[in-house]
C-alpha atoms as a PDB file:
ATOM      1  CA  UNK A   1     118.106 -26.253 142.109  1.00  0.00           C
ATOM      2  CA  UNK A   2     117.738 -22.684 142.266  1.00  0.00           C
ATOM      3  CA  UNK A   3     119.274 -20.974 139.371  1.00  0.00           C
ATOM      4  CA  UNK A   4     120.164 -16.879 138.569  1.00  0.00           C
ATOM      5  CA  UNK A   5     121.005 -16.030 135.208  1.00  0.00           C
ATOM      6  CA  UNK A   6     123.149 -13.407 133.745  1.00  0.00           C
ATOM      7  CA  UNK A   7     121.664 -12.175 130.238  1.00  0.00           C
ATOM      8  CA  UNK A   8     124.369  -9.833 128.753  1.00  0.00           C
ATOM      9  CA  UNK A   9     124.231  -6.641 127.380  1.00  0.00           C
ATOM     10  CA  UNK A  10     123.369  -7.617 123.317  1.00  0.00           C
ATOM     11  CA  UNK A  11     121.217 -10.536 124.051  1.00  0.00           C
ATOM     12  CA  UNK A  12     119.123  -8.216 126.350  1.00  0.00           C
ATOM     13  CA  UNK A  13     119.325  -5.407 123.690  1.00  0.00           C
ATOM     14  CA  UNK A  14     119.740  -7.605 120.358  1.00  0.00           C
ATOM     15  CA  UNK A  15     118.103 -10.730 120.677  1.00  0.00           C
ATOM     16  CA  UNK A  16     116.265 -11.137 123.684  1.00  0.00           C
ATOM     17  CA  UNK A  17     114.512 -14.558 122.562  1.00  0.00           C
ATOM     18  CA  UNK A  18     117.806 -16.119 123.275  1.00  0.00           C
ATOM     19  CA  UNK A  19     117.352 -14.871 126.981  1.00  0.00           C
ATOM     20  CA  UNK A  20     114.051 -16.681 127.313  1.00  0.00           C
ATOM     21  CA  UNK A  21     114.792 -19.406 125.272  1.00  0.00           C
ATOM     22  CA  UNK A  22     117.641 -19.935 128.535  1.00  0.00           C
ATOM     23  CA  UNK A  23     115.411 -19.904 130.494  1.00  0.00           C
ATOM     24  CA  UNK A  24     112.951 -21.983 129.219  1.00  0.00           C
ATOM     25  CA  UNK A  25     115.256 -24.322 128.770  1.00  0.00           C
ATOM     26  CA  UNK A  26     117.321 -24.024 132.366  1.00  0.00           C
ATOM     27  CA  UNK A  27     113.082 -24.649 133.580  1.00  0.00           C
ATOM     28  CA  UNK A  28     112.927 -28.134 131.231  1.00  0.00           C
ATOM     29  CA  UNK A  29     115.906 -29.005 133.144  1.00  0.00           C
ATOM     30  CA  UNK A  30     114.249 -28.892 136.260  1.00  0.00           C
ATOM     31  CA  UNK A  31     115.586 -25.478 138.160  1.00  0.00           C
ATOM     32  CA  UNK A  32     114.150 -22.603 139.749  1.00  0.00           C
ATOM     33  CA  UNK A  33     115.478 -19.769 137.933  1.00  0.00           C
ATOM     34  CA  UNK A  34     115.768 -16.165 139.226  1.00  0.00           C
ATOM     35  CA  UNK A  35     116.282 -13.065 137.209  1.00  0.00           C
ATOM     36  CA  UNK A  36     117.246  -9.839 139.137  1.00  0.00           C
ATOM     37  CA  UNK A  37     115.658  -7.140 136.723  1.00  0.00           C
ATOM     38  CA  UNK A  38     118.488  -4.683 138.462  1.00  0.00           C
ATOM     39  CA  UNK A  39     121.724  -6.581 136.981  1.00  0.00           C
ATOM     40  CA  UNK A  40     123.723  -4.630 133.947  1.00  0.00           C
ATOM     41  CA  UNK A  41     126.855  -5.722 132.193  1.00  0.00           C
ATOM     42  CA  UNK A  42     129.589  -7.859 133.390  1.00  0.00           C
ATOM     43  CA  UNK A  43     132.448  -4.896 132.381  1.00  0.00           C
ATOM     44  CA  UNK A  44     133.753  -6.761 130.002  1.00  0.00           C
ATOM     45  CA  UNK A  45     134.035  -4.038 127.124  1.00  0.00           C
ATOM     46  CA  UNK A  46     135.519  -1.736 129.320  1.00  0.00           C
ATOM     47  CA  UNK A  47     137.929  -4.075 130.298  1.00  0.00           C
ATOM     48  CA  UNK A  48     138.753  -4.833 126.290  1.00  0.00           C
ATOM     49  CA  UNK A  49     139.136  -1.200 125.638  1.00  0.00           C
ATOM     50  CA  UNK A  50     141.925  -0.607 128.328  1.00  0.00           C
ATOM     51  CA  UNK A  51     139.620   1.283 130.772  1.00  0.00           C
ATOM     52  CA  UNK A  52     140.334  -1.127 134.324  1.00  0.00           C
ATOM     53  CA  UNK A  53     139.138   1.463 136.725  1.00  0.00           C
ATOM     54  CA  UNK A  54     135.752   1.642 134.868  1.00  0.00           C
ATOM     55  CA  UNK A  55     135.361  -1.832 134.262  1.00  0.00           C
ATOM     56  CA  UNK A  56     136.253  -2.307 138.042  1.00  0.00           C
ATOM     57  CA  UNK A  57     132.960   0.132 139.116  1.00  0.00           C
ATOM     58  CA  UNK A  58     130.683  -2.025 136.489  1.00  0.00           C
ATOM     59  CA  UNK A  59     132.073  -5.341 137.856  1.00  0.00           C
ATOM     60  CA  UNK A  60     131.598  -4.521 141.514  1.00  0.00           C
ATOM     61  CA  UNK A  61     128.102  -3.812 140.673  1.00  0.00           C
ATOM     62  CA  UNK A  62     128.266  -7.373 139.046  1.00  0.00           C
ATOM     63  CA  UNK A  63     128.800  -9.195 142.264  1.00  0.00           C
ATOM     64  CA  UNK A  64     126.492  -6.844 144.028  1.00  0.00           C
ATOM     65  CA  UNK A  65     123.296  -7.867 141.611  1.00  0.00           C
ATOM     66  CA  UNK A  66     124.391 -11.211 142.428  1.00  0.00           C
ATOM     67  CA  UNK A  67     125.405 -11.543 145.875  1.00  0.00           C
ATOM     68  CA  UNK A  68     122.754 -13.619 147.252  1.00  0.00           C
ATOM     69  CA  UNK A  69     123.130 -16.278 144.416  1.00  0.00           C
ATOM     70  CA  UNK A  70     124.672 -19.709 144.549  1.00  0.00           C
ATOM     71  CA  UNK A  71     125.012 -19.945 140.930  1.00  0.00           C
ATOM     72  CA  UNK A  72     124.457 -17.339 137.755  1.00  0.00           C
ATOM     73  CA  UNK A  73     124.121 -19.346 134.300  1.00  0.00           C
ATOM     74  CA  UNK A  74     125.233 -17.660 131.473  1.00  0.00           C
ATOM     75  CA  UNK A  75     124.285 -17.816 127.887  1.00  0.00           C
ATOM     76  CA  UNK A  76     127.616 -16.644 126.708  1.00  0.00           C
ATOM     77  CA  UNK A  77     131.086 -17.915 127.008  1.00  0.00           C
ATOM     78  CA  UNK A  78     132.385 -14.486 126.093  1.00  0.00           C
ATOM     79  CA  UNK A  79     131.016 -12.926 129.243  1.00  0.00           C
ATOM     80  CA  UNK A  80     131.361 -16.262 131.546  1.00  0.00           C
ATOM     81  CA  UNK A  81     134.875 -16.459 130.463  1.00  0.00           C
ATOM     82  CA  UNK A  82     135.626 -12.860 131.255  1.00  0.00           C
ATOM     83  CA  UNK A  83     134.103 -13.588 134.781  1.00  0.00           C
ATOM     84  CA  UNK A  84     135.706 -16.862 135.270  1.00  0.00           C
ATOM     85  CA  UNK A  85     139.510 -15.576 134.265  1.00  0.00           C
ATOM     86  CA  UNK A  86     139.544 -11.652 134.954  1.00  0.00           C
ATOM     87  CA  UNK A  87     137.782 -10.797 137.892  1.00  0.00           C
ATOM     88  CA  UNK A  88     140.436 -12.116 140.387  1.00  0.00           C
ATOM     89  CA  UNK A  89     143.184 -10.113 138.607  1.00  0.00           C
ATOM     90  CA  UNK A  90     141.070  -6.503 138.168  1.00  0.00           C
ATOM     91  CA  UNK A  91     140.908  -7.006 142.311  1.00  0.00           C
ATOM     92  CA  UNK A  92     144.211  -8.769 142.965  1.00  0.00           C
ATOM     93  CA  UNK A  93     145.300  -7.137 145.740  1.00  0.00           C
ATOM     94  CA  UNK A  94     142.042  -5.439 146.276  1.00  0.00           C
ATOM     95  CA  UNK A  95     140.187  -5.642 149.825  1.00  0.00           C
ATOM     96  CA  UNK A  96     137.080  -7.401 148.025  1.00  0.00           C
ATOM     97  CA  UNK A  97     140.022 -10.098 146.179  1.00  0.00           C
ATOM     98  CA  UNK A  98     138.016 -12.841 147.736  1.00  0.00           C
ATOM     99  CA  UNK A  99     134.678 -11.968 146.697  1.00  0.00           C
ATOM    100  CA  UNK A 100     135.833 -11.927 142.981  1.00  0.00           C
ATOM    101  CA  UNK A 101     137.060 -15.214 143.705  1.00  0.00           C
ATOM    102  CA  UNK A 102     133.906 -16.516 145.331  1.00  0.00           C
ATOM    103  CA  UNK A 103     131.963 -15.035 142.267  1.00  0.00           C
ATOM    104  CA  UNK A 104     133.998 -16.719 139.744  1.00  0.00           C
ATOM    105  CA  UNK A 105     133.010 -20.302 141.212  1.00  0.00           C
ATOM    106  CA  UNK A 106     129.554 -19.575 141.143  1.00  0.00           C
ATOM    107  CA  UNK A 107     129.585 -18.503 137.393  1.00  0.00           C
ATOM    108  CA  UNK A 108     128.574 -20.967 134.376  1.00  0.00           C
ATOM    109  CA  UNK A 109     128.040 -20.741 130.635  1.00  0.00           C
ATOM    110  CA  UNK A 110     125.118 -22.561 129.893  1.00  0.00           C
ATOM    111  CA  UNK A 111     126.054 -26.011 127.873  1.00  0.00           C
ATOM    112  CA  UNK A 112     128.852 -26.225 131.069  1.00  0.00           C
ATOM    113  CA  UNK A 113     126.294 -25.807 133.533  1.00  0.00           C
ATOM    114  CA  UNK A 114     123.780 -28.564 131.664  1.00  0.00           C
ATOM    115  CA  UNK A 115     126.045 -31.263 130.699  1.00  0.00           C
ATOM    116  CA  UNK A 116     128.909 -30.946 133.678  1.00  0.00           C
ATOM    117  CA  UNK A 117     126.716 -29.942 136.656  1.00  0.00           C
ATOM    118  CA  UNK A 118     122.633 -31.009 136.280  1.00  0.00           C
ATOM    119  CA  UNK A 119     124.582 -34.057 134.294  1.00  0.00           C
ATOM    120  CA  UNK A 120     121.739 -33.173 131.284  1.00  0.00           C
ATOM    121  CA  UNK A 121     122.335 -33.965 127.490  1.00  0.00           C
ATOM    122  CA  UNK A 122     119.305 -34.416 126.270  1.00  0.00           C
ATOM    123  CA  UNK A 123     116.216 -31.552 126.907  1.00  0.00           C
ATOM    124  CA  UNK A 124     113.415 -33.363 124.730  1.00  0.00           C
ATOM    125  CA  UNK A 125     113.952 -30.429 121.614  1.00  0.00           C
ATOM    126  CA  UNK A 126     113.317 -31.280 118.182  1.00  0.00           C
ATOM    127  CA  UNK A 127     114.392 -29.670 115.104  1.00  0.00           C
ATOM    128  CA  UNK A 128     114.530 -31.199 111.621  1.00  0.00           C
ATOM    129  CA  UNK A 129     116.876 -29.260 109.915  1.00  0.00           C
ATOM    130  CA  UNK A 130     121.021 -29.681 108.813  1.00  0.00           C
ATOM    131  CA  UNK A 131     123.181 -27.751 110.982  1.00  0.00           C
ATOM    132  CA  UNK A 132     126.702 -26.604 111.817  1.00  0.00           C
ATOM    133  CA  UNK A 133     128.237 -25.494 114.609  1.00  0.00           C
ATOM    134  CA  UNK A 134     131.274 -22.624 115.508  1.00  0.00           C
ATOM    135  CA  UNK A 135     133.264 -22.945 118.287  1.00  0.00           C
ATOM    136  CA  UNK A 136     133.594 -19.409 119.679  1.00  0.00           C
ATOM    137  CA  UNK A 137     137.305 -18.485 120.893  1.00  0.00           C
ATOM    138  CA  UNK A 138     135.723 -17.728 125.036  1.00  0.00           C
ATOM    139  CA  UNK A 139     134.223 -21.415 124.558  1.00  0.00           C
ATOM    140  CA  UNK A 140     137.395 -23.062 123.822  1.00  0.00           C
ATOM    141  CA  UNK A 141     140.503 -21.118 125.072  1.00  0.00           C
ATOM    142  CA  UNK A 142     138.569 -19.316 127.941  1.00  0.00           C
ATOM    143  CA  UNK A 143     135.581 -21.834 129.376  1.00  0.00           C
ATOM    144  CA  UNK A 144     137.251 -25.133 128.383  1.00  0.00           C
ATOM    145  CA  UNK A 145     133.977 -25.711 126.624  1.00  0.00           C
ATOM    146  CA  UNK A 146     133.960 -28.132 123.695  1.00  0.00           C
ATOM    147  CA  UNK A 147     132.278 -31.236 123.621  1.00  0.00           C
ATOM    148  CA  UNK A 148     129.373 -29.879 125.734  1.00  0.00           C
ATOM    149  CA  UNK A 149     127.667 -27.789 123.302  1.00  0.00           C
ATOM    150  CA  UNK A 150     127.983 -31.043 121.176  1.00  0.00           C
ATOM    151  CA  UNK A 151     126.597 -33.516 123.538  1.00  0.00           C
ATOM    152  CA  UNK A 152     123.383 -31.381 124.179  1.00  0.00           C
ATOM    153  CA  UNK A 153     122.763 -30.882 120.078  1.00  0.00           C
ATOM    154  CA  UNK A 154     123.349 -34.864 119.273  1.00  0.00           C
ATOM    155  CA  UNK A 155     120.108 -35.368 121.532  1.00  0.00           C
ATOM    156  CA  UNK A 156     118.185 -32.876 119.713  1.00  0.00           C
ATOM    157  CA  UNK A 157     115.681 -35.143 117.404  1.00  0.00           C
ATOM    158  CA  UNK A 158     115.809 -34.390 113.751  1.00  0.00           C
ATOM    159  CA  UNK A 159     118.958 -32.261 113.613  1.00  0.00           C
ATOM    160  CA  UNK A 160     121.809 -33.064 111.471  1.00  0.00           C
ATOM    161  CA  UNK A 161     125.163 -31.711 112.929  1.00  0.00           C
ATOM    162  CA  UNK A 162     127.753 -31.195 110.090  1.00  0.00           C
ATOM    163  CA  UNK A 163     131.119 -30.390 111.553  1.00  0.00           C
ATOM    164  CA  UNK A 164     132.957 -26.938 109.964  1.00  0.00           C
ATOM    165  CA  UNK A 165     136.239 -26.846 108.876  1.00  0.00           C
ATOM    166  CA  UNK A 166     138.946 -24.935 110.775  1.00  0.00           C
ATOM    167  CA  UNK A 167     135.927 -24.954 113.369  1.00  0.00           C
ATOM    168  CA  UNK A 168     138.747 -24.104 116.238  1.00  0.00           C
ATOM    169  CA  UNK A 169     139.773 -20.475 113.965  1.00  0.00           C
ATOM    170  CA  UNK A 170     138.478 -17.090 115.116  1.00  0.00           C
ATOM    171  CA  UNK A 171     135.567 -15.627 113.263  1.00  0.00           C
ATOM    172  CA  UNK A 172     137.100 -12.354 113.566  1.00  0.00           C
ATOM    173  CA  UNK A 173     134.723 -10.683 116.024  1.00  0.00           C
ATOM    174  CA  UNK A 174     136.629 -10.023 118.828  1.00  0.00           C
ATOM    175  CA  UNK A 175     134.245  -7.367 120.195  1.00  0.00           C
ATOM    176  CA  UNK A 176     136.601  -3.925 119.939  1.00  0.00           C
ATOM    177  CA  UNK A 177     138.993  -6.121 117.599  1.00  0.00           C
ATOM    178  CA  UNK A 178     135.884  -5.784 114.843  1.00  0.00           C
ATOM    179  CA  UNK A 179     135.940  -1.925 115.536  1.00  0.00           C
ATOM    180  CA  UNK A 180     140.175  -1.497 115.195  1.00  0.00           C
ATOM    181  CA  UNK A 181     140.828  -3.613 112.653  1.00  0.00           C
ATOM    182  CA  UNK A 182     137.734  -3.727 110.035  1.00  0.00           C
ATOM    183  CA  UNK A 183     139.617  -5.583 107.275  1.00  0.00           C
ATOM    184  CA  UNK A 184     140.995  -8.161 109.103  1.00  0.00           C
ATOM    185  CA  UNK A 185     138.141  -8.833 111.265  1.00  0.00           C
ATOM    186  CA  UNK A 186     136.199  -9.334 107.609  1.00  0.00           C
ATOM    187  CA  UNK A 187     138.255 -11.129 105.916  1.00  0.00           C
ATOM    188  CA  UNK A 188     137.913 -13.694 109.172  1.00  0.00           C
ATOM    189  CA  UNK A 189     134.634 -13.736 109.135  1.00  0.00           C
ATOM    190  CA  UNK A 190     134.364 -14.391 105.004  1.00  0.00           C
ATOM    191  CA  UNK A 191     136.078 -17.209 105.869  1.00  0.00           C
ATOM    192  CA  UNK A 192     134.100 -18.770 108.422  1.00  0.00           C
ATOM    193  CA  UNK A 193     130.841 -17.591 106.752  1.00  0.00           C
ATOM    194  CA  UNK A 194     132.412 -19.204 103.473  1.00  0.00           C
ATOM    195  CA  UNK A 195     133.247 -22.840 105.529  1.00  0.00           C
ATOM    196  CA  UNK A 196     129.549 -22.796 107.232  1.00  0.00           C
ATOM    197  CA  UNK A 197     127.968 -22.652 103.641  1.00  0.00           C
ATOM    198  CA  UNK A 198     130.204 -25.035 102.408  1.00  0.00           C
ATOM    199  CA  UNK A 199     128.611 -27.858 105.336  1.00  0.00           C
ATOM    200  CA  UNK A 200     125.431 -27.452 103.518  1.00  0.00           C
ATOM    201  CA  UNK A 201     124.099 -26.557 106.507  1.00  0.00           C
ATOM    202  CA  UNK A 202     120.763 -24.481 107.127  1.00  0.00           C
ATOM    203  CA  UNK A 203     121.698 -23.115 110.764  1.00  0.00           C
ATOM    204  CA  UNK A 204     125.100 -22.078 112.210  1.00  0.00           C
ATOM    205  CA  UNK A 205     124.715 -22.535 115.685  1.00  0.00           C
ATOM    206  CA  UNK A 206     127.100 -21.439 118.558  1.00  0.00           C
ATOM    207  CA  UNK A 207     126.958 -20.252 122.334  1.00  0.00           C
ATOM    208  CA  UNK A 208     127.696 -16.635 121.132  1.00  0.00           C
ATOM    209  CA  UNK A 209     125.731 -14.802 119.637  1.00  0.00           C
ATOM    210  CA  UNK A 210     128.575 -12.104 119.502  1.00  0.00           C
ATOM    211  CA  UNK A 211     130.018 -14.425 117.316  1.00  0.00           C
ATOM    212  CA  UNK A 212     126.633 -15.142 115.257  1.00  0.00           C
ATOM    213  CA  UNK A 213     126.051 -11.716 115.147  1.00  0.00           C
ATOM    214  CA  UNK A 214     129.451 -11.443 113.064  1.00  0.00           C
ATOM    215  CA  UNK A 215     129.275 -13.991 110.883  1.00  0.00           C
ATOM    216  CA  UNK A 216     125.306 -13.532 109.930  1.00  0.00           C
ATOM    217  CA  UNK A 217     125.812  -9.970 108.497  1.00  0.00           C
ATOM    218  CA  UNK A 218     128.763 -11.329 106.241  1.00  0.00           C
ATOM    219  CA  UNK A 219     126.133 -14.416 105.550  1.00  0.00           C
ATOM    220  CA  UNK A 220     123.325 -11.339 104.550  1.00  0.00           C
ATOM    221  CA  UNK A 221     125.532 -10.087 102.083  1.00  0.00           C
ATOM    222  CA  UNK A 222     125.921 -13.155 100.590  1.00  0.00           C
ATOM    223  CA  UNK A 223     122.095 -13.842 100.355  1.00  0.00           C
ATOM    224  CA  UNK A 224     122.611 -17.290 101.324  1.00  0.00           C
ATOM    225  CA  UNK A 225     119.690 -19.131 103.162  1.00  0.00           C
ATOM    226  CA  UNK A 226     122.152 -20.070 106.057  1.00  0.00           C
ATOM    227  CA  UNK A 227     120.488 -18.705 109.437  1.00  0.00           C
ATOM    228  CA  UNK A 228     122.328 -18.444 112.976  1.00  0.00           C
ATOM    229  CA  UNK A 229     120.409 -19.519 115.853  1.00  0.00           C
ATOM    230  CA  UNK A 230     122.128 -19.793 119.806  1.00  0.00           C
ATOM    231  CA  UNK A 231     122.305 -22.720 121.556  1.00  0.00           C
ATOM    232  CA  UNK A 232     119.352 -22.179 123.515  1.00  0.00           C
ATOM    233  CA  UNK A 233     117.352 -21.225 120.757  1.00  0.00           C
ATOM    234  CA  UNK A 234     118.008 -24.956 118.968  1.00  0.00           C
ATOM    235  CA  UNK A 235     117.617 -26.720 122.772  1.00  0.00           C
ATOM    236  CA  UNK A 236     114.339 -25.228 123.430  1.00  0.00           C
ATOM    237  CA  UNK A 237     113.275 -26.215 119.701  1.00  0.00           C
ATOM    238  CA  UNK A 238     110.079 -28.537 119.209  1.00  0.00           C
ATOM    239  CA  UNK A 239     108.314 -28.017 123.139  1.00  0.00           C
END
């Protein structure tokens, strides 16, 4: 199966292992994958700061980069989610309405696109260490993604998956939430770095590295030995 993915804007900038690491794992699974070197952001923080008419230009160019693609994995529910729910309503009405809903179908965060389409759960990783796992707020309320990430990291040989507490609460990221409302968006984020250390666990894992990102300066402060690793980080683990 040929495969295109979308890396977003932080991963590319921020952590671009994560990018490969999709890859590489996307490749274990058995597809083709395509990058197109030309592709940008999906307009999602334009959209989140109120600016629709920009977001719509960056978007546009979105479909564009991917035109020619059947589907575009991401490794992010934050940005698949945005795609998936928001697209059709920044072009209701719009003479290019059924493109964005075209586009939408063809989009997938990664666990969604291994376990509920290639029908994969287990990718051959290893990793022998104790680990917990956050539920981002775009995997649940906006992809509909649970269970997947789950599946794929009970197959991983050696890893020990602790479940957090209040694992369905925000961490407090929020992208522009983070930037309006510092003290709140802390104080969220103490509290889910504060129930990952309590698992005992020695990696917080998630499909957002937004998220991650969050939590593990909160988790520096508190000089705790608690790393964050995505997803596709732990699944291409150990080959």
């Amino acid at each position: 199966m040929k495969v295109h993915v979308f890396i977003p804007c932080f991963i590319d900038q921020l952590y671009p292992t994560a990018g490969f690491n999709t890859i590489k794992v996307l490749e274990k699974a058995g597809c083709e994958v395509i990058y197109n070197a030309e592709q940008t952001c999906c307009g999602q923080p334009a959209f989140n700061a109120g600016y629709w008419g920009e977001s719509r230009e960056v978007c546009k160019k979105m479909m564009s980069d991917f035109s020619d693609a059947e589907i575009v994995v991401v490794p992010s529910a934050s940005c698949a989610g945005f795609i998936k729910n928001y697209y059709s309503k920044l072009f209701d009405n719009a003479s290019n309405n059924k493109e964005s809903l075209s586009f939408q179908s063809k989009v997938f965060e990664l666990s969604d696109f291994l376990v509920n389409v290639l029908k994969v759960d287990d990718l051959g990783a290893k990793l022998d260490k104790k680990a917990t796992y956050h539920d981002s707020c775009a995997a649940l309320r906006e992809c509909k993604i649970k269970m997947e990430p789950r599946k794929l990291l009970k197959n991983v040989v050696g890893l020990e998956l602790i479940e957090i507490a209040d694992n369905e609460t925000c961490c407090g990221f929020g992208g522009t939430f983070a930037v309006k409302f510092e003290d709140i968006s802390v104080a969220m984020g103490e509290q889910k770095a504060e129930n990952a250390i309590n698992t005992g666990a020695e990696i917080l894992i998630s499909t957002d590295l937004s998220c991650l990102m969050h939590i593990n300066g909160i988790l520096q402060m508190k000089e705790t030995n608690l790393v964050s690793m995505h997803l596709a980080d732990v699944l291409a683990s150990g080959y």
